[in-house]
N, C-alpha and C. Protein backbone atom coordinates (compact mmCIF):
# COMPACT_ATOMS: atom_id res chain seq x y z
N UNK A 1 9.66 3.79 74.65
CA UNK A 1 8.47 3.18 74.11
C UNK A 1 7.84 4.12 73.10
N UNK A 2 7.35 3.59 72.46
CA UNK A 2 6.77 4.20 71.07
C UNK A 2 5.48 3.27 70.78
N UNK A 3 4.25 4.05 70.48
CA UNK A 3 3.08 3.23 69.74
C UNK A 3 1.74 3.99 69.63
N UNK A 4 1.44 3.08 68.95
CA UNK A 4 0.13 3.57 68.65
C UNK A 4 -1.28 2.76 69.19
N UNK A 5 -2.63 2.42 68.56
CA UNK A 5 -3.31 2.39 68.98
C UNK A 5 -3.34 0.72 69.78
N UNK A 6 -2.88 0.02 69.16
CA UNK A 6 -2.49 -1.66 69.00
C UNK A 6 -0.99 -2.11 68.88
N UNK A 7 -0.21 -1.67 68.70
CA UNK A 7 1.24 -2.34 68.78
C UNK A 7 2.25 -0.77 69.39
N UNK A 8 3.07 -1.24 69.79
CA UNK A 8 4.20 -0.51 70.98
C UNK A 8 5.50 -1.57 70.19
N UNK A 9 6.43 -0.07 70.14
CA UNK A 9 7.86 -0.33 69.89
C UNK A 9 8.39 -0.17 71.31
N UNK A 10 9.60 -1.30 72.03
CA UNK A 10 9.96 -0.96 72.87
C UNK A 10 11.53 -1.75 72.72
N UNK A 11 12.59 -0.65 73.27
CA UNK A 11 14.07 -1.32 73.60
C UNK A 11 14.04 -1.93 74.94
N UNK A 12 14.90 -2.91 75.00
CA UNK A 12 15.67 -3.60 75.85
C UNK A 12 16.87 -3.69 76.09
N UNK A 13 17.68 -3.07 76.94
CA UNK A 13 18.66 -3.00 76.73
C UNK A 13 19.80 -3.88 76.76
N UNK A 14 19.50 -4.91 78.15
CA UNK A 14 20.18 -5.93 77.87
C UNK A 14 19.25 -7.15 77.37
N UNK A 15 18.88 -7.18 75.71
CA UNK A 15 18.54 -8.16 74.83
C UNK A 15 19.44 -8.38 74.10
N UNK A 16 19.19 -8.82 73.26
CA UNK A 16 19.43 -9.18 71.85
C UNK A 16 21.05 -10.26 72.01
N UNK A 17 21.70 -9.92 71.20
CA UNK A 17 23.09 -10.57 71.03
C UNK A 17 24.04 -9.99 71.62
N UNK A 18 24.91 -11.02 73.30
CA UNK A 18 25.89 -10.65 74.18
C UNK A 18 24.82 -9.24 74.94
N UNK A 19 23.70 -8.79 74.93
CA UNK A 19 23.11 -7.99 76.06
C UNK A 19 23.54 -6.87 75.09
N UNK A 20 23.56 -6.49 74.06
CA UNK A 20 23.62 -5.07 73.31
C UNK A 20 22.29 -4.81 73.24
N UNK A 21 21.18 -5.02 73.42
CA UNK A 21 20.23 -4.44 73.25
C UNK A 21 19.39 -4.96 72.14
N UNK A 22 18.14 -4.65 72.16
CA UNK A 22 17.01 -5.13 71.37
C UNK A 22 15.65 -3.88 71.11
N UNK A 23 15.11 -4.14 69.70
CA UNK A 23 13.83 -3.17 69.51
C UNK A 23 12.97 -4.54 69.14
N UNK A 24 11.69 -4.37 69.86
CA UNK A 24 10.78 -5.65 69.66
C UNK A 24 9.75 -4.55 69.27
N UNK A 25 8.70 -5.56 68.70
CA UNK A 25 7.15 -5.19 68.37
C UNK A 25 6.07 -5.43 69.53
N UNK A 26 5.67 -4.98 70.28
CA UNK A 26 4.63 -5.64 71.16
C UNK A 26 3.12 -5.43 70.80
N UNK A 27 2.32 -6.93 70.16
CA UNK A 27 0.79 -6.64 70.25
C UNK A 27 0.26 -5.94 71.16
N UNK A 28 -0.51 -4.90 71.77
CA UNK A 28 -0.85 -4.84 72.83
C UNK A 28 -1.90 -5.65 73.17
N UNK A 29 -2.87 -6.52 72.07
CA UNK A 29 -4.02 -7.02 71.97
C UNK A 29 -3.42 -8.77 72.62
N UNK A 30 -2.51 -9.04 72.14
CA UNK A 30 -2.29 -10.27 72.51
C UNK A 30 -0.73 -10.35 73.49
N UNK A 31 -0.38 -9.35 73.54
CA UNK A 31 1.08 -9.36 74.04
C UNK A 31 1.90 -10.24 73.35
N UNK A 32 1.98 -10.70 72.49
CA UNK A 32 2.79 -11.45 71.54
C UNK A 32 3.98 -10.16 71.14
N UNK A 33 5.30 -10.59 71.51
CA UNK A 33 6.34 -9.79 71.09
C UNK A 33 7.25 -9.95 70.11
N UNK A 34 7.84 -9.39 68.90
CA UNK A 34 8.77 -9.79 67.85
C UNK A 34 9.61 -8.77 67.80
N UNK A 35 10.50 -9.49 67.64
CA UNK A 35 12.02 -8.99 67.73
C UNK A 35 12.01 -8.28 66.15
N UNK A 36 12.43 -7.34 66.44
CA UNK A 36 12.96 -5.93 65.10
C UNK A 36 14.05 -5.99 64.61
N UNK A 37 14.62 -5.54 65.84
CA UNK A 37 16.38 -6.06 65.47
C UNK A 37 17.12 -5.91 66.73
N UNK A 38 18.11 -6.82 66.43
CA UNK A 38 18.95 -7.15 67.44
C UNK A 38 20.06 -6.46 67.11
N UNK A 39 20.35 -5.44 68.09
CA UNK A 39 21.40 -4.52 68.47
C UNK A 39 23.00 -5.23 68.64
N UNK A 40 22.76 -6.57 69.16
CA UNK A 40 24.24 -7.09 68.58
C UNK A 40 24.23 -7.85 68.08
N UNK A 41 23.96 -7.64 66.70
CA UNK A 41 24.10 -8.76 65.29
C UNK A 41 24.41 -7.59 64.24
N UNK A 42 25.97 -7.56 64.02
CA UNK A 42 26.12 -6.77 63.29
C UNK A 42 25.43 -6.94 61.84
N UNK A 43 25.30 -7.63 61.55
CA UNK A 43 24.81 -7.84 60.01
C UNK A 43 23.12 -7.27 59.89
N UNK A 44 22.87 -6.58 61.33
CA UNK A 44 21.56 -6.40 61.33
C UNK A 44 21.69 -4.87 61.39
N UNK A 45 22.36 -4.23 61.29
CA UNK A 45 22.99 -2.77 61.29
C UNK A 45 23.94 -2.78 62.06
N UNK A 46 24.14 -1.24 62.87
CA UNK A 46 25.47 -0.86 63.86
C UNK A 46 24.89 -1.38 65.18
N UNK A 47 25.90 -1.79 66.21
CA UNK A 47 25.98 -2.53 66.98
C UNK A 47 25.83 -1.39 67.66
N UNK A 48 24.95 -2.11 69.11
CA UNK A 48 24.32 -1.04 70.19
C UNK A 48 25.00 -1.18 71.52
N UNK A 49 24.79 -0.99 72.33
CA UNK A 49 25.61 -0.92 73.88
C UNK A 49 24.50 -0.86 74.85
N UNK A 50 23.30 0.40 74.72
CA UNK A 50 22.07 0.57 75.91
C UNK A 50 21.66 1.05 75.08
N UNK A 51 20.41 0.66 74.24
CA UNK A 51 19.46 1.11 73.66
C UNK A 51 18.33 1.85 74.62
N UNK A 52 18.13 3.02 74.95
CA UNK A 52 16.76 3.51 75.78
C UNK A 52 15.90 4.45 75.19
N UNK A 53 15.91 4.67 73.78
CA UNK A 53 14.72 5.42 73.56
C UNK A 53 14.50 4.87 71.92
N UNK A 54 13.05 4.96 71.55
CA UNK A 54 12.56 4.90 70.10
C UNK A 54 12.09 6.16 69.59
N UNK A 55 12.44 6.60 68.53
CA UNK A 55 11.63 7.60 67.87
C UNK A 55 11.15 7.14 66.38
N UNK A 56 10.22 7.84 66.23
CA UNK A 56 9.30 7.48 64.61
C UNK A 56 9.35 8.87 64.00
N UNK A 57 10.04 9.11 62.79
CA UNK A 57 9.64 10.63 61.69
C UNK A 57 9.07 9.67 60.99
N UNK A 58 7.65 10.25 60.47
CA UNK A 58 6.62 10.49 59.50
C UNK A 58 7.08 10.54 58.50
N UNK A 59 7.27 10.07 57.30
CA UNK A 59 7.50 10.31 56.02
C UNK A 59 6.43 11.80 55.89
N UNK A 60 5.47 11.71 56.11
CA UNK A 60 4.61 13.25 55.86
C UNK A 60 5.33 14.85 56.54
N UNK A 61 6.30 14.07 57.74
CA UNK A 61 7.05 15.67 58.47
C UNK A 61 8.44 15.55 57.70
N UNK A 62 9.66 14.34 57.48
CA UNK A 62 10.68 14.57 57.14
C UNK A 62 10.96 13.51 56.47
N UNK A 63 10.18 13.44 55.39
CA UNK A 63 10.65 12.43 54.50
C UNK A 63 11.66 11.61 54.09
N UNK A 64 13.00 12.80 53.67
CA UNK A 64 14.04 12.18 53.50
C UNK A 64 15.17 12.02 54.87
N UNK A 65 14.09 11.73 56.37
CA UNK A 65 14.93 11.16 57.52
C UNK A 65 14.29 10.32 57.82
N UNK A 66 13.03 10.31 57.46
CA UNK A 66 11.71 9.36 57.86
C UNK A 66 12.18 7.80 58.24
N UNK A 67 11.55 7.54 59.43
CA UNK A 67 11.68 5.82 59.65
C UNK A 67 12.21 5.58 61.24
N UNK A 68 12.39 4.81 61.50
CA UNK A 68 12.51 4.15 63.01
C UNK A 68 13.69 4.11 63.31
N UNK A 69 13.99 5.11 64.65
CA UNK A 69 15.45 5.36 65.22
C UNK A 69 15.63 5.03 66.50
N UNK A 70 16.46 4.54 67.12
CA UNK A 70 16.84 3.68 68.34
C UNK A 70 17.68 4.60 68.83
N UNK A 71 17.93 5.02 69.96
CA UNK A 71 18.39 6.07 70.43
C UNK A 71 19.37 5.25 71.91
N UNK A 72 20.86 5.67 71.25
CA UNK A 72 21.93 4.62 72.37
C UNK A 72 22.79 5.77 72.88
N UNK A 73 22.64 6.22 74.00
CA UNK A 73 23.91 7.00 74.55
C UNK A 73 25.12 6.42 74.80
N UNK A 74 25.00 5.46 75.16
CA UNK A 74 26.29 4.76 75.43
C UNK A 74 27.27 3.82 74.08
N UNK A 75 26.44 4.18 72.88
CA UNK A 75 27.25 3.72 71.91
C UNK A 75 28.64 4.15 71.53
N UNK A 76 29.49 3.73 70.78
CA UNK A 76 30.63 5.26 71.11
C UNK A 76 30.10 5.98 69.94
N UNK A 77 30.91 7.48 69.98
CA UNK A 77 31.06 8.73 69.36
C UNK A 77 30.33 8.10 67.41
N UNK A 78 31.62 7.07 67.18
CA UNK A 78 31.44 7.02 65.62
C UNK A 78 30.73 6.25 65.00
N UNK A 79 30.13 5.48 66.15
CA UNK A 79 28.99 4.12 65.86
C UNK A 79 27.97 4.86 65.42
N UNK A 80 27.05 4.35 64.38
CA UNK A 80 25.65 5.06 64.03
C UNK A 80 24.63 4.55 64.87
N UNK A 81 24.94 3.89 65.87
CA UNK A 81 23.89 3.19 66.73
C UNK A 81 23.10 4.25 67.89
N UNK A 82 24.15 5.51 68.09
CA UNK A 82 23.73 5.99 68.55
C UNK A 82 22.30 6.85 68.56
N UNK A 83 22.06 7.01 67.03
CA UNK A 83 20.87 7.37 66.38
C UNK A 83 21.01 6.24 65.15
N UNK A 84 19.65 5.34 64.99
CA UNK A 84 19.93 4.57 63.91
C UNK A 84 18.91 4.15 63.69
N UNK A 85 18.86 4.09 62.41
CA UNK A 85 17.33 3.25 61.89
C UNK A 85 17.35 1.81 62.04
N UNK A 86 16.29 1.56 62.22
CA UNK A 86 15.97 0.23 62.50
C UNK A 86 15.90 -0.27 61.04
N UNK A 87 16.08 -1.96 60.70
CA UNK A 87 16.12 -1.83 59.73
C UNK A 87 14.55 -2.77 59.14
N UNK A 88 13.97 -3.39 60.01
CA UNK A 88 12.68 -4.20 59.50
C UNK A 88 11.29 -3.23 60.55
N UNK A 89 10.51 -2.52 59.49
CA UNK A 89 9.52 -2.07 60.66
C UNK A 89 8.17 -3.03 59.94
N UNK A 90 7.53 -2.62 60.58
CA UNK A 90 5.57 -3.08 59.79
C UNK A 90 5.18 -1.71 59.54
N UNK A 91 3.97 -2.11 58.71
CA UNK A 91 3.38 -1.00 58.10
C UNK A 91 2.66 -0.03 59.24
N UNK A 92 3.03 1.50 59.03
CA UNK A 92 2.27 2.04 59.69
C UNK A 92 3.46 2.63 60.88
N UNK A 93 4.45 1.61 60.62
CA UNK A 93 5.64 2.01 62.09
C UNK A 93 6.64 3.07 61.36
């Protein structure tokens, strides 16, 4: 889980497409949840296996790594899923 004052990034692991996993948006104000990306839809990046952690770099700490990473141990070795950017965030994520 990842968030700030009003919305929370959170994986699921068995979501998205065939149970590869999912990163949603959660309002915390309304609990209304939206799907980020789905971990098995390849056309939505690299395909996931157990998504269990989110991280956020700051464009202000590491600019040129900066952005929203999904963190899969169980992806294999050469998949980028294992560390991977997400590819649709909102402002501020």
């Amino acid at each position: 889980m990842l968030g700030g004052n009003d919305r929370w990034l959170i994986t699921d692991a068995n979501g998205g497409t065939d149970g590869r996993g999912a990163l949603y948006e959660v309002d915390l104000t309304s609990g209304a949840r939206t799907l980020v990306s789905d971990l098995g839809n390849p056309q939505q990046g690299p395909l996931g296996l157990y998504p269990e952690d989110v991280l956020y770099i700051s464009p202000a700490l590491l600019a040129p790594i900066s952005g929203t990473l999904v963190v899969d141990p169980l992806a294999a070795p050469t998949n980028s899923a294992r560390c991977s950017r997400s590819g649709r965030m909102g402002a501020g994520l």
